[in-house]
Protein backbone atom coordinates (compact mmCIF):
# COMPACT_ATOMS: atom_id res chain seq x y z
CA UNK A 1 97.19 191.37 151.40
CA UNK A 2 96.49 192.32 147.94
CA UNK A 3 93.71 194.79 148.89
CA UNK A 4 96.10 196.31 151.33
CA UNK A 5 98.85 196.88 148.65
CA UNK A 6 96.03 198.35 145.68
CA UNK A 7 94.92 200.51 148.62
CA UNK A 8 98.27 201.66 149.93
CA UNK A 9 100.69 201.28 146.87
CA UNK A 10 97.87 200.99 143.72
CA UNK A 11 98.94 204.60 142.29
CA UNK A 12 102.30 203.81 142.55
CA UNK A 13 102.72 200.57 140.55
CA UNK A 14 101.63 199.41 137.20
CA UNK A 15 98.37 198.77 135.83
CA UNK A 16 99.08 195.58 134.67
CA UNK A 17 100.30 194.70 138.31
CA UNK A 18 97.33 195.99 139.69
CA UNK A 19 95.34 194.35 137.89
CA UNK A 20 97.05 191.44 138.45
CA UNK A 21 97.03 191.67 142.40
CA UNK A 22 93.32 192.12 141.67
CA UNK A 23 92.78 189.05 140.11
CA UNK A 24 94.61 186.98 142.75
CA UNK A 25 92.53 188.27 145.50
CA UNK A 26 89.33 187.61 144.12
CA UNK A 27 90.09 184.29 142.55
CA UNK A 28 92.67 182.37 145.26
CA UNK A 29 89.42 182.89 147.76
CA UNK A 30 87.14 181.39 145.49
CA UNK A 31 89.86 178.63 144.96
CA UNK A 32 90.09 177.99 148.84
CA UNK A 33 86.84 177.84 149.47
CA UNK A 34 85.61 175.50 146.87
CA UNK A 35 88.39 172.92 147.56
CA UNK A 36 87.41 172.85 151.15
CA UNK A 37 83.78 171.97 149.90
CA UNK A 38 84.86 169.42 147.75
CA UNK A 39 86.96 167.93 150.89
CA UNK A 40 84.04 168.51 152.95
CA UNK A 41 82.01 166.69 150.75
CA UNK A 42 84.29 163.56 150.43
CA UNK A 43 84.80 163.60 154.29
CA UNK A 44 81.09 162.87 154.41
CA UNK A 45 80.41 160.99 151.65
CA UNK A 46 80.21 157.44 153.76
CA UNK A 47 83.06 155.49 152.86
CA UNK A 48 85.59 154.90 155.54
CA UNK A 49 88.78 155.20 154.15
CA UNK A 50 88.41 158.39 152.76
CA UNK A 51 87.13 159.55 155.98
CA UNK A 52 89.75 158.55 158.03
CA UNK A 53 92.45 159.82 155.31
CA UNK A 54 90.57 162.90 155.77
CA UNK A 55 90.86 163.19 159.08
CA UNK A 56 94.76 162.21 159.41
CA UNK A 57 95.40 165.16 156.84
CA UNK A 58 93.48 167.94 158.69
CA UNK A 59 93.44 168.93 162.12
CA UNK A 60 89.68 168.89 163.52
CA UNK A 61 87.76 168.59 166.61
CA UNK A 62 84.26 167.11 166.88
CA UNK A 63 82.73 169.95 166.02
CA UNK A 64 84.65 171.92 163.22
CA UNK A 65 87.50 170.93 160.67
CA UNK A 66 90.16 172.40 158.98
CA UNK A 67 91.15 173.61 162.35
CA UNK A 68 93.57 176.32 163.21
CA UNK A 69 94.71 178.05 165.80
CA UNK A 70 96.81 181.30 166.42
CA UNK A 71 98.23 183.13 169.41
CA UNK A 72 97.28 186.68 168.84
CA UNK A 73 98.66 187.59 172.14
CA UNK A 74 95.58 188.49 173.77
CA UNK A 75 95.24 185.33 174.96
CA UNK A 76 94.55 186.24 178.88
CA UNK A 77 91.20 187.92 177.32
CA UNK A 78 90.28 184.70 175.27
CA UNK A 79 90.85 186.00 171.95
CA UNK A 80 92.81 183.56 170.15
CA UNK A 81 92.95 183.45 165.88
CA UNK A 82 90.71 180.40 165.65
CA UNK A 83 90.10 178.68 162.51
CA UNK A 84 87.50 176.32 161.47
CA UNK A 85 84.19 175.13 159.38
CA UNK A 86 81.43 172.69 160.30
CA UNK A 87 78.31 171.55 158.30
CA UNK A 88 76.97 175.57 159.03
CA UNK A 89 79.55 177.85 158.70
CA UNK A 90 80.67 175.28 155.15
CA UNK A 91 77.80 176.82 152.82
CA UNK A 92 78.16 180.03 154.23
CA UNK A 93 82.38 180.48 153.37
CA UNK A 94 81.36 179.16 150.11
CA UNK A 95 78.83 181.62 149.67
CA UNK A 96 81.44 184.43 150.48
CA UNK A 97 83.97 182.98 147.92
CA UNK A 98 81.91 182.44 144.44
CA UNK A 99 80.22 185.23 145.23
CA UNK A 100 83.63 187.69 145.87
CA UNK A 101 84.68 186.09 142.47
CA UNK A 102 81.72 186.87 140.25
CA UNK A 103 81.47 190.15 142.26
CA UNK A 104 85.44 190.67 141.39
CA UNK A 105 85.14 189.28 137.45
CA UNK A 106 82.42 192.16 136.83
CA UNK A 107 84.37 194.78 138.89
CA UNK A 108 87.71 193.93 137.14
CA UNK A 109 85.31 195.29 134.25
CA UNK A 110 83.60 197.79 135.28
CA UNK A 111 84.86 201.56 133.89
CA UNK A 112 85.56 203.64 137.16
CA UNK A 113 87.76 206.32 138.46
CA UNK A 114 90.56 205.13 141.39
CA UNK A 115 90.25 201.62 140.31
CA UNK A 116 93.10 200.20 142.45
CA UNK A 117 91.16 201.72 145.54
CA UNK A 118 87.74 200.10 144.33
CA UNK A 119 89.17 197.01 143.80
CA UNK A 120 90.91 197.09 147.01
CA UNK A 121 87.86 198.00 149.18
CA UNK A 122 86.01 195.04 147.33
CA UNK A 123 88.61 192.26 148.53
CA UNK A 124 88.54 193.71 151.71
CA UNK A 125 84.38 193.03 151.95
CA UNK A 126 85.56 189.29 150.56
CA UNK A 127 88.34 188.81 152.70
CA UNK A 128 85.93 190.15 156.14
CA UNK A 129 83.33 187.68 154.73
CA UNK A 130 85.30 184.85 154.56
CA UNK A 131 86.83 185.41 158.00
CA UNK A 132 83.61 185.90 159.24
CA UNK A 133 82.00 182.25 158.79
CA UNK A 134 85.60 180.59 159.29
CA UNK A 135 86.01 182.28 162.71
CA UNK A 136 85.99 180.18 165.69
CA UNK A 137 86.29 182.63 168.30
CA UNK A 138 83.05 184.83 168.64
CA UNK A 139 85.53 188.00 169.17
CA UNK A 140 87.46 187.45 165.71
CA UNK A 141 83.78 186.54 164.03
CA UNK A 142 82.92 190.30 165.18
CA UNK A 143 85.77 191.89 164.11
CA UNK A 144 85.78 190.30 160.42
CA UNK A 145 82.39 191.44 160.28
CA UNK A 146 83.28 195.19 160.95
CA UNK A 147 86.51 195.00 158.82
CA UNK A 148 83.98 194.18 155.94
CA UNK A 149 81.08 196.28 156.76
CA UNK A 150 83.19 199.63 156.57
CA UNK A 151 84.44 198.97 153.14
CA UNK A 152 81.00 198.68 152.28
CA UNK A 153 79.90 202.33 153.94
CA UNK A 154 83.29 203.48 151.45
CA UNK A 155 82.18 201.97 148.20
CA UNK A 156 78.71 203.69 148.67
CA UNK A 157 79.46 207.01 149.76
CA UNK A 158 82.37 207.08 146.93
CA UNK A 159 81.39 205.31 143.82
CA UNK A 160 77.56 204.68 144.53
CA UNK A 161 74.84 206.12 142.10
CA UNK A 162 71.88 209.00 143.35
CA UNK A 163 71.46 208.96 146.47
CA UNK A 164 74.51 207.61 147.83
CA UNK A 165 76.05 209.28 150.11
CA UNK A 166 72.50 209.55 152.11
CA UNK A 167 71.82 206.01 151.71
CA UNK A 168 75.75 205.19 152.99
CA UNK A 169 74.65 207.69 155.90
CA UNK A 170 71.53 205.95 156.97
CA UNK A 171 73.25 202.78 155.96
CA UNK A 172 75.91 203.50 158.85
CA UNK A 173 73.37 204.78 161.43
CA UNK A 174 71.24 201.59 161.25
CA UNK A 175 74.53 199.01 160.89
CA UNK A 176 76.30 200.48 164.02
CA UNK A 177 72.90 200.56 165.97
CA UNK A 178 72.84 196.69 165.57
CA UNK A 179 76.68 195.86 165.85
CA UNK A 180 76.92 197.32 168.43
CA UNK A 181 73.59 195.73 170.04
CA UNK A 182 75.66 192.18 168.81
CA UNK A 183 78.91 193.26 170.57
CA UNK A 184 76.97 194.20 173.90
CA UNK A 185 75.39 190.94 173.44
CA UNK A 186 78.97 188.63 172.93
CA UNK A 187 80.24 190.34 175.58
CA UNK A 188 77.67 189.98 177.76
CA UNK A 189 77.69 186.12 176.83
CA UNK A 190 81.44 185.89 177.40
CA UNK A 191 81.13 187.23 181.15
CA UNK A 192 77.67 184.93 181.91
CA UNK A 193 79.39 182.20 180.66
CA UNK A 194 82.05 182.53 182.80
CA UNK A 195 84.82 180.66 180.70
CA UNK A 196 86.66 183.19 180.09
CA UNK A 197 87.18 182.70 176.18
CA UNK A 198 85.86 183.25 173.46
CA UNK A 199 86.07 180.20 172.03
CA UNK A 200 82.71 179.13 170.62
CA UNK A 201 83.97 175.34 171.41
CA UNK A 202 84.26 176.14 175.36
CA UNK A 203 81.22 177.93 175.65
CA UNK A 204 79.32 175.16 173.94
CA UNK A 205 80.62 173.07 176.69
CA UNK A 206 79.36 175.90 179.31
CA UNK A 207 75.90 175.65 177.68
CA UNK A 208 73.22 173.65 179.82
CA UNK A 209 70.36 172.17 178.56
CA UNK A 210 66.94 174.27 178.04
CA UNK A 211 64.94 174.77 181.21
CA UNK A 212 63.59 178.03 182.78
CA UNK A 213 67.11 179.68 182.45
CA UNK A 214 67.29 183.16 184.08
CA UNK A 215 66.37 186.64 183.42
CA UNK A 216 70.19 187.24 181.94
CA UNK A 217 70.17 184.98 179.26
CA UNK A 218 66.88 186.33 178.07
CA UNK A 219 68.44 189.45 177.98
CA UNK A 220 70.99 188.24 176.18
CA UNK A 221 69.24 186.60 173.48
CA UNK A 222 67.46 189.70 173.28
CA UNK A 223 70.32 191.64 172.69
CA UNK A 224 71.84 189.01 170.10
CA UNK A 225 67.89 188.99 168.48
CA UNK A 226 67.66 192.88 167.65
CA UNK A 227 71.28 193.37 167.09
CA UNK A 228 71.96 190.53 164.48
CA UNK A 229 67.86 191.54 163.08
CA UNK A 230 68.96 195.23 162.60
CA UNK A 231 72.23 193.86 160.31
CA UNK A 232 69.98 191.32 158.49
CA UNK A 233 66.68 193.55 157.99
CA UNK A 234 64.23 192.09 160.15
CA UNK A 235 60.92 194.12 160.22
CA UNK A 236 60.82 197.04 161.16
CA UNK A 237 64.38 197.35 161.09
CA UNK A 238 64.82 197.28 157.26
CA UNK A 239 64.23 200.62 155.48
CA UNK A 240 68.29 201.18 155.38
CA UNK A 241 68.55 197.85 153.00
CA UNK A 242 66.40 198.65 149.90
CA UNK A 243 67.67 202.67 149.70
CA UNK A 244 71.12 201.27 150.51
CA UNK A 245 71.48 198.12 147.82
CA UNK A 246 69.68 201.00 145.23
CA UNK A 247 72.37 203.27 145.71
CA UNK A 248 75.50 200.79 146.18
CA UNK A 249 77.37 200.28 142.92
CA UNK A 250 76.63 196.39 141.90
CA UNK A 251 79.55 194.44 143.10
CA UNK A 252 78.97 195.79 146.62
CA UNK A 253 75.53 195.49 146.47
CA UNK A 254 76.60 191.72 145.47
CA UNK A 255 78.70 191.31 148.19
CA UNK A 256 76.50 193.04 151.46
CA UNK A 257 72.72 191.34 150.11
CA UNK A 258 74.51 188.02 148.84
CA UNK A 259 77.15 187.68 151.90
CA UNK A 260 77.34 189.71 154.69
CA UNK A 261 73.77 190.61 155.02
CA UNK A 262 74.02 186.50 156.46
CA UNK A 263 76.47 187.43 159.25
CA UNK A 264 73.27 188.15 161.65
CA UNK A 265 71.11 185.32 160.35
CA UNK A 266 74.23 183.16 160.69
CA UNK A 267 75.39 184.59 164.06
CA UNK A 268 71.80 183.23 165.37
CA UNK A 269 71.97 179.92 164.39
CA UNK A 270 75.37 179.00 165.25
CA UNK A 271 75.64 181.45 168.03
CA UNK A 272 72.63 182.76 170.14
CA UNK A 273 70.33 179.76 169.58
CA UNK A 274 72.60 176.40 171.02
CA UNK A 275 74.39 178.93 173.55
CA UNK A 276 71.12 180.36 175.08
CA UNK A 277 68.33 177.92 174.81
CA UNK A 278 65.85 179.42 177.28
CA UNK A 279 66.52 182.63 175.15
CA UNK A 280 65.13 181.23 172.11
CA UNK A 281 62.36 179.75 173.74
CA UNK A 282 61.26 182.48 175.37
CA UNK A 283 61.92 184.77 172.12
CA UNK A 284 60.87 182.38 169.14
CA UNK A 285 57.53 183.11 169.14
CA UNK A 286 58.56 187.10 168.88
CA UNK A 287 61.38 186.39 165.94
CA UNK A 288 58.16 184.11 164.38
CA UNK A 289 55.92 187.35 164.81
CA UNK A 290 58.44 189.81 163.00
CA UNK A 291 59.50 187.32 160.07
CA UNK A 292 56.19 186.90 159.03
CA UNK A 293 56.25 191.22 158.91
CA UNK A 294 59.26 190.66 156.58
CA UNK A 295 56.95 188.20 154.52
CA UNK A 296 53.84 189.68 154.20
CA UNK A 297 53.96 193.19 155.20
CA UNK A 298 57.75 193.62 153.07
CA UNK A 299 56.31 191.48 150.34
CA UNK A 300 53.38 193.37 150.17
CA UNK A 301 56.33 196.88 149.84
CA UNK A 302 57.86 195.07 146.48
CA UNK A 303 54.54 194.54 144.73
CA UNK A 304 54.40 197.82 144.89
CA UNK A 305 57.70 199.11 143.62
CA UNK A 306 58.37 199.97 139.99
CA UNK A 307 62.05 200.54 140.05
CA UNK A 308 63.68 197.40 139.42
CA UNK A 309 66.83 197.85 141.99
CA UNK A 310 64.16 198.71 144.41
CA UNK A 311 62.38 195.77 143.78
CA UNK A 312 65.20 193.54 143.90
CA UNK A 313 66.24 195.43 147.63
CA UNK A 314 62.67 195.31 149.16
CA UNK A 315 62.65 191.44 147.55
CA UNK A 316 66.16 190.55 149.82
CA UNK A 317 64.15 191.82 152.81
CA UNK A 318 61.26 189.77 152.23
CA UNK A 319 63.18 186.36 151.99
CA UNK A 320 65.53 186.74 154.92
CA UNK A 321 61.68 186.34 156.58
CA UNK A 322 61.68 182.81 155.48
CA UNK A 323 64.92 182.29 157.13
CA UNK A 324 64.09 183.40 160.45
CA UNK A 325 61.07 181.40 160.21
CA UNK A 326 63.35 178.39 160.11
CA UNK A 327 65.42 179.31 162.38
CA UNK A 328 62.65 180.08 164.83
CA UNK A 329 61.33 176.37 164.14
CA UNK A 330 64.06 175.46 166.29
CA UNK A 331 64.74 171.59 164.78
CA UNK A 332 67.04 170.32 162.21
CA UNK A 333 64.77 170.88 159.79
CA UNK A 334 64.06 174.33 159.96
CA UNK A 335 67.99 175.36 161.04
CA UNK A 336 68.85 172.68 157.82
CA UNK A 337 66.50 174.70 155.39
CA UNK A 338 67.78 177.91 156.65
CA UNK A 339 71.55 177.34 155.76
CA UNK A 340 70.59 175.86 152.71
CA UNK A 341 68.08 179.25 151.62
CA UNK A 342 70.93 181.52 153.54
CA UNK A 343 73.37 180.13 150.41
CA UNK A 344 71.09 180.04 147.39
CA UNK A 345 69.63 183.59 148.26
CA UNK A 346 72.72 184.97 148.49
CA UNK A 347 73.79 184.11 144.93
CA UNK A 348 70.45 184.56 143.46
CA UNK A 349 70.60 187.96 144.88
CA UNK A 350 73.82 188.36 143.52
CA UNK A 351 73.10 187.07 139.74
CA UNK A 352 69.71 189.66 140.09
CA UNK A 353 71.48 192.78 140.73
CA UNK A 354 74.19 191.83 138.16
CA UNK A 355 71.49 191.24 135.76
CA UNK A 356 69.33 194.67 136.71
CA UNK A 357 72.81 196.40 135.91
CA UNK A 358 73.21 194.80 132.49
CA UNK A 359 69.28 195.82 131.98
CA UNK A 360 70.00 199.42 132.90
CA UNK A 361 73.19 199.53 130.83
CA UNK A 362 71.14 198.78 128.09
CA UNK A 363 67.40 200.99 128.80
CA UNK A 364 69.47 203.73 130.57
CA UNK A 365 67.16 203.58 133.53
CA UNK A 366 65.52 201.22 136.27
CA UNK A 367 61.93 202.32 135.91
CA UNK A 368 59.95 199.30 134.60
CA UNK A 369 57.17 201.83 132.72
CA UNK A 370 60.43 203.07 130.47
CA UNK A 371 61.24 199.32 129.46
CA UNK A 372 59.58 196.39 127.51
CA UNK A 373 60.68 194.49 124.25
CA UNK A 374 64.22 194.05 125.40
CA UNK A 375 64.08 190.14 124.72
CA UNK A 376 63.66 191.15 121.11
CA UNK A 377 67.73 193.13 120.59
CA UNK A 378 69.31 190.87 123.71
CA UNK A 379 67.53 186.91 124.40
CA UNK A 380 70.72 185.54 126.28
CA UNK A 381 70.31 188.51 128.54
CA UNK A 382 66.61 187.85 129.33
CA UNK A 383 67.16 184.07 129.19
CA UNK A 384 69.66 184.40 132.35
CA UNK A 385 66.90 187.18 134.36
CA UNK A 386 64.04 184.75 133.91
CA UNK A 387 66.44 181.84 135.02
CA UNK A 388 67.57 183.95 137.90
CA UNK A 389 64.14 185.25 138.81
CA UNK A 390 62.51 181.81 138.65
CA UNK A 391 65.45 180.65 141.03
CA UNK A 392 64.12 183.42 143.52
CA UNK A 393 60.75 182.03 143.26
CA UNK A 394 61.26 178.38 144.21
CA UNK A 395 61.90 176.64 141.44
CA UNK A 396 62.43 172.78 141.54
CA UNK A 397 66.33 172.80 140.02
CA UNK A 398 67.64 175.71 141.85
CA UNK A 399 68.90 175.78 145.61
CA UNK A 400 66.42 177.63 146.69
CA UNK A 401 64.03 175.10 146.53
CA UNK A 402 65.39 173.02 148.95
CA UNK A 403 65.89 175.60 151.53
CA UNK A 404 61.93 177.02 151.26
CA UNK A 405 60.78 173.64 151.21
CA UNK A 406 62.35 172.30 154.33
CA UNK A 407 61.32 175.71 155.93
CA UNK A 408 57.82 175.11 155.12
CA UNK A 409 57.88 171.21 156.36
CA UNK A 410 59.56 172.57 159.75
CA UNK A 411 57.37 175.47 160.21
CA UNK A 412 54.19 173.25 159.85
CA UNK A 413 55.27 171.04 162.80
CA UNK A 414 56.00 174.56 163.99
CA UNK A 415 52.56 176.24 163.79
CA UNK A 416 50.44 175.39 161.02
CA UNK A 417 49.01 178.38 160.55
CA UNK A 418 51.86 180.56 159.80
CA UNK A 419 52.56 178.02 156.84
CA UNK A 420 49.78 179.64 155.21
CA UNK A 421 50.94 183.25 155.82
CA UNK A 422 54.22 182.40 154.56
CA UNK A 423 52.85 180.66 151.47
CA UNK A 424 51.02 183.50 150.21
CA UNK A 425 54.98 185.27 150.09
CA UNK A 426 55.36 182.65 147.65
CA UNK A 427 52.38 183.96 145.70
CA UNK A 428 53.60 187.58 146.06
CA UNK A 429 57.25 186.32 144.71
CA UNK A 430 55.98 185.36 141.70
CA UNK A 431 53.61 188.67 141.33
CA UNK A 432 56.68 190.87 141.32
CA UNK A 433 59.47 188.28 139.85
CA UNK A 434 57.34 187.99 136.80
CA UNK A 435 55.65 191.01 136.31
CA UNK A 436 59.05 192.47 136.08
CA UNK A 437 60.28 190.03 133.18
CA UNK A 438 56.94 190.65 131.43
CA UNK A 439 57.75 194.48 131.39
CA UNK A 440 61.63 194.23 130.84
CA UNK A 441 61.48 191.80 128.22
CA UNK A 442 58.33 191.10 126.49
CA UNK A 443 56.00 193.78 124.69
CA UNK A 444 56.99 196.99 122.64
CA UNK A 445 59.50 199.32 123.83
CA UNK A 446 58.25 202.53 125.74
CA UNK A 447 58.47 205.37 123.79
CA UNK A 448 61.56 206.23 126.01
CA UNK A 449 63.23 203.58 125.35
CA UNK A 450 62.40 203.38 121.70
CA UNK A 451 65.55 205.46 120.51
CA UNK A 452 67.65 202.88 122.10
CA UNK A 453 66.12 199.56 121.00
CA UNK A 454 66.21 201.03 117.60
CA UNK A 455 70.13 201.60 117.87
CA UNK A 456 72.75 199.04 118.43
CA UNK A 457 71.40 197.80 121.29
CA UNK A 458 74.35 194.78 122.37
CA UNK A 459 73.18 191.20 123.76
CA UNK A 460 74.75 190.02 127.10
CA UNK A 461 78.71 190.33 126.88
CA UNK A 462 81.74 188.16 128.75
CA UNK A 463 81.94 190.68 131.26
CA UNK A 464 78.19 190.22 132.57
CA UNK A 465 78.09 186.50 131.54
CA UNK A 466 80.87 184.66 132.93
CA UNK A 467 79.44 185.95 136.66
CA UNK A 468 76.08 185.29 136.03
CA UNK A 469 77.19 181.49 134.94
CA UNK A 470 79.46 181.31 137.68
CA UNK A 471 76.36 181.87 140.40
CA UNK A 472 73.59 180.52 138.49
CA UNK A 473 75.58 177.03 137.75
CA UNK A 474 76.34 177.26 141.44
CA UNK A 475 72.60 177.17 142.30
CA UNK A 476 71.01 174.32 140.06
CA UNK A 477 74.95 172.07 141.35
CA UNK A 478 73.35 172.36 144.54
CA UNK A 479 69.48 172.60 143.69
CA UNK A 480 70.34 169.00 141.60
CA UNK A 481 72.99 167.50 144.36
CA UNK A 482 71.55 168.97 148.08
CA UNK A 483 73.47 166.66 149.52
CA UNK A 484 76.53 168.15 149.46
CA UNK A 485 75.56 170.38 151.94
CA UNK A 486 72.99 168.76 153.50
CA UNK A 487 75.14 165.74 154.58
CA UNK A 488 77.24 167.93 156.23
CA UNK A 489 74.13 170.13 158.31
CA UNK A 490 72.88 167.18 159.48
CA UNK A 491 76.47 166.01 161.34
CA UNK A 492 76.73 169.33 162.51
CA UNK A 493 73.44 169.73 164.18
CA UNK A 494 73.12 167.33 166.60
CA UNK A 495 76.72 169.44 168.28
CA UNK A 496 75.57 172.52 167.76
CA UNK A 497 71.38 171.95 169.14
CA UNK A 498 72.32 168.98 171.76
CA UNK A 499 70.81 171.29 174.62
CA UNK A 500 68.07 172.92 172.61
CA UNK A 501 64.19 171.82 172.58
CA UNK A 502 62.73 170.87 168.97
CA UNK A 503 59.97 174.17 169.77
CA UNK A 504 58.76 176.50 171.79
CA UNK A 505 57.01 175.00 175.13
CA UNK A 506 53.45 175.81 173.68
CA UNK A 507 53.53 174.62 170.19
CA UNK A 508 56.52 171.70 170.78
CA UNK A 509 55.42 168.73 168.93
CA UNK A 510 58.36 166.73 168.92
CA UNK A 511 59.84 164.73 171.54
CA UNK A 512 63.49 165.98 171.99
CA UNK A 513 65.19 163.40 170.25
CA UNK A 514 68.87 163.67 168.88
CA UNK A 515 67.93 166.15 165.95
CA UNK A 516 70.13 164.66 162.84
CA UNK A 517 68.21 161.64 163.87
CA UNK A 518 64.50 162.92 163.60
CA UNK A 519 63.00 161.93 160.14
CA UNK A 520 62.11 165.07 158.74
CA UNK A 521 66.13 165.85 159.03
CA UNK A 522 66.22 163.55 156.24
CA UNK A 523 64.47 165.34 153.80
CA UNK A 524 67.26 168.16 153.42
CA UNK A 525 69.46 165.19 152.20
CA UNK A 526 67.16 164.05 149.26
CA UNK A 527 69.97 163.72 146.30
């Protein structure tokens, strides 16, 4: 509602009220979604009172809570305004609300012309995202998608740097090419299903368990594969993101490559992998093939780079590869570590292209050969890149680290020798994370840059730091205390994969057993 009125009304009313509107959009989000973590957290926490407090205050089903449920009067289609979260969609809505507010805090900053209309397109990205991973009904979880996604095409075009209205064009060219892939897919999955809803609930009920299947549902999950893969980047269907997240001013860059570049990866697990099991096990070994193209071949792309926002786009690419991997595993495991790297990337993402924008505000450019010696005039600043950089890397302490080492655990069960294509990414991570600090931050300023490091060059300020605290503390909560997610992936899954094989028929080697109860699912859990 707020966006709506800056949009509509923002000329016409104070600044003070705009800015005001501003603020309650971006923080009553954040607010929402991190009391429904800290409920979800309690709910699971063991101890039976509070559980069953829990669920007397809340309506829930087996498979989601917070439950709600609205008649948008198209209910003869099976398009109903359904409400809910479960141990998958939990870290994502999160995701979409700390990241809207640190996104928000810097925009609410940021000097720009038609600020009521940028800030209004901005809580209209949150407000999609949001809907997005709370949506129950596969219909509404498209539409939230597309009623952020065009915002985003807006901000780029309009306020976005070199470049941007080309990179909003291709942008829009590739995006549509894969929604509309995903809606032929959902509706194609609403009429084989033959339940005439689209209630994710009822079609779970619909699904039967893993077998030969037929020709449609691999067609299906085909659709669902390259549709979702074109949104999320999966090679070769990524040269839109790096051009595009380059060009985007930084809070939508923030929002698309921290949150709704997830919609795809998350539409897969929660969507085309327990609804079409003979899809995924006829496709895994293809989505396996391709991620390891994101790793490797992507990876290989950012090495190479020497602008840092181009890094920092190529990098995004790269890592959705280990998610896929995950996901392609196919086991509680893998599906756990993917959630769990689908949150942390998206607010280390977030926190770098913050950061690269404080850099350039201070060198006047992105190129790394016009940097160096900035640690010297601004430490706090460099302190919070290496922190953030490290986090992208793996580090033990960050969230990250629990998400790529589950991955790598499921995907040697998987196929061991993929684990050792995927851990040279790690090696190539740490090529580019740290070669760029080195030239940032340490040795003497280029001679370009050498009139500005000798002026009044300004440490980090509130504007830039309160974000970057915001996501950062966010990340080493989570990368200290898993479990608070965790607990909650591992009483979803067994729902969500009930009819789904551990693998792929030719490299299975588990026996299906109930997935939260397979050993390895433990290890996500570790406090």
């Amino acid at each position: 509602m707020a966006g709506l009125v800056l949009l509509v009304r923002g000329q016409l009313i104070a600044p003070w009220l705009a800015r005001a509107l501003a603020w309650t959009g971006f923080v009553t989000p954040a607010i929402t979604a991190l009391c429904a973590w800290w409920l979800f957290a309690v709910r699971v926490s063991g101890i039976p009172i509070i559980d069953h407090a829990m669920h007397g205050a809340f309506a829930h089903t087996p498979e989601f809570f917070f439950n709600s449920d609205f008649d948008a009067g198209l209910g003869f289609l099976g398009i109903r305004l359904q409400l809910g979260l479960n141990g998958l969609s939990l870290p994502m809505f999160v995701l979409a609300g700390v990241v809207g507010l640190a996104a928000g805090i810097y925009a609410m900053h940021t000097q720009t012309d038609r600020p009521h209309a940028y800030w209004g397109l901005l809580l209209f990205i949150v407000s999609g995202a949001m809907g997005v991973f709370a949506s129950v009904n596969l219909f509404y979880f498209y539409f939230f998608h597309e009623f952020a996604l065009i915002p985003t095409f807006i901000l780029i075009g309009w306020w976005g740097g070199p470049g941007g209205r080309t990179a909003a064009l291709e942008m829009t060219i590739y995006l549509t090419l894969g929604a509309m892939l995903s809606l032929l897919g959902l509706l194609a999955l609403y009429i084989h299903s033959g339940v005439n809803s689209f209630d994710l609930i009822s079609m779970r009920a619909w699904t039967h368990p893993a077998g030969p299947g037929s020709a449609g549902e691999n067609h299906i999950f085909a659709l669902l594969l390259f549709g979702f893969g074109i949104l999320v980047s999966l090679w070769p269907f990524h040269s839109w993101a790096p051009s595009g997240y380059s060009a985007a001013p930084t809070p939508a860059a923030m929002l698309h490559a921290g949150v709704l570049k997830k919609f795809g990866l998350y539409g897969l697990l929660q969507i085309a992998v327990p609804l079409l099991p003979s899809g995924m096990d006829n496709w895994g070994h293809t989505m396996a093939w391709l991620a390891l193209g994101n790793v490797l071949i992507i990876g290989a792309t950012t090495m190479a780079q020497r602008d840092l926002k181009m890094m920092l786009g190529y990098s995004s690419v790269m890592h959705m590869g280990y998610i896929f991997l995950g996901i392609a595993c196919v086991s509680a495991l893998g599906a756990g570590g993917a959630v769990l790297l689908m949150f942390a990337h998206g607010l280390s993402i977030a926190v770098l292209f913050l950061l690269s924008d404080a850099v350039y505000q201070r060198t006047r450019t992105y190129d790394f050969g016009a940097m160096g010696g900035l640690c010297q005039k601004a430490p706090v600043l460099a302190g919070f890149f290496i922190a953030a950089t490290l986090a992208g890397i793996g580090l033990p302490g960050f969230a990250n680290f629990w998400g790529e080492f589950t991955i790598f655990v499921a995907l040697w069960k998987y196929a061991p020798w993929m684990t050792a294509g995927a851990a040279l990414g790690l090696i190539i991570s740490a090529v580019y994370g740290l070669r760029a600090v080195s030239r940032i931050f340490y040795g003497e300023p280029s001679p370009a840059f050498k009139p500005l490091f000798d002026g009044p060059l300004q440490d980090i300020r509130p504007r830039e730091r309160w974000p970057a605290i915001l996501l950062l503390g966010t990340l080493m909560i989570v990368g200290f205390w898993p479990s608070t997610f965790s607990r909650g992936i591992n009483e979803a899954l067994p729902l969500v994969y009930q009819n789904t094989p551990p693998a792929g028929h030719a490299i299975a080697v588990d026996a299906p057993a109930p997935l939260a109860k397979m050993p390895a699912a433990k290890l996500a859990s570790t406090p």
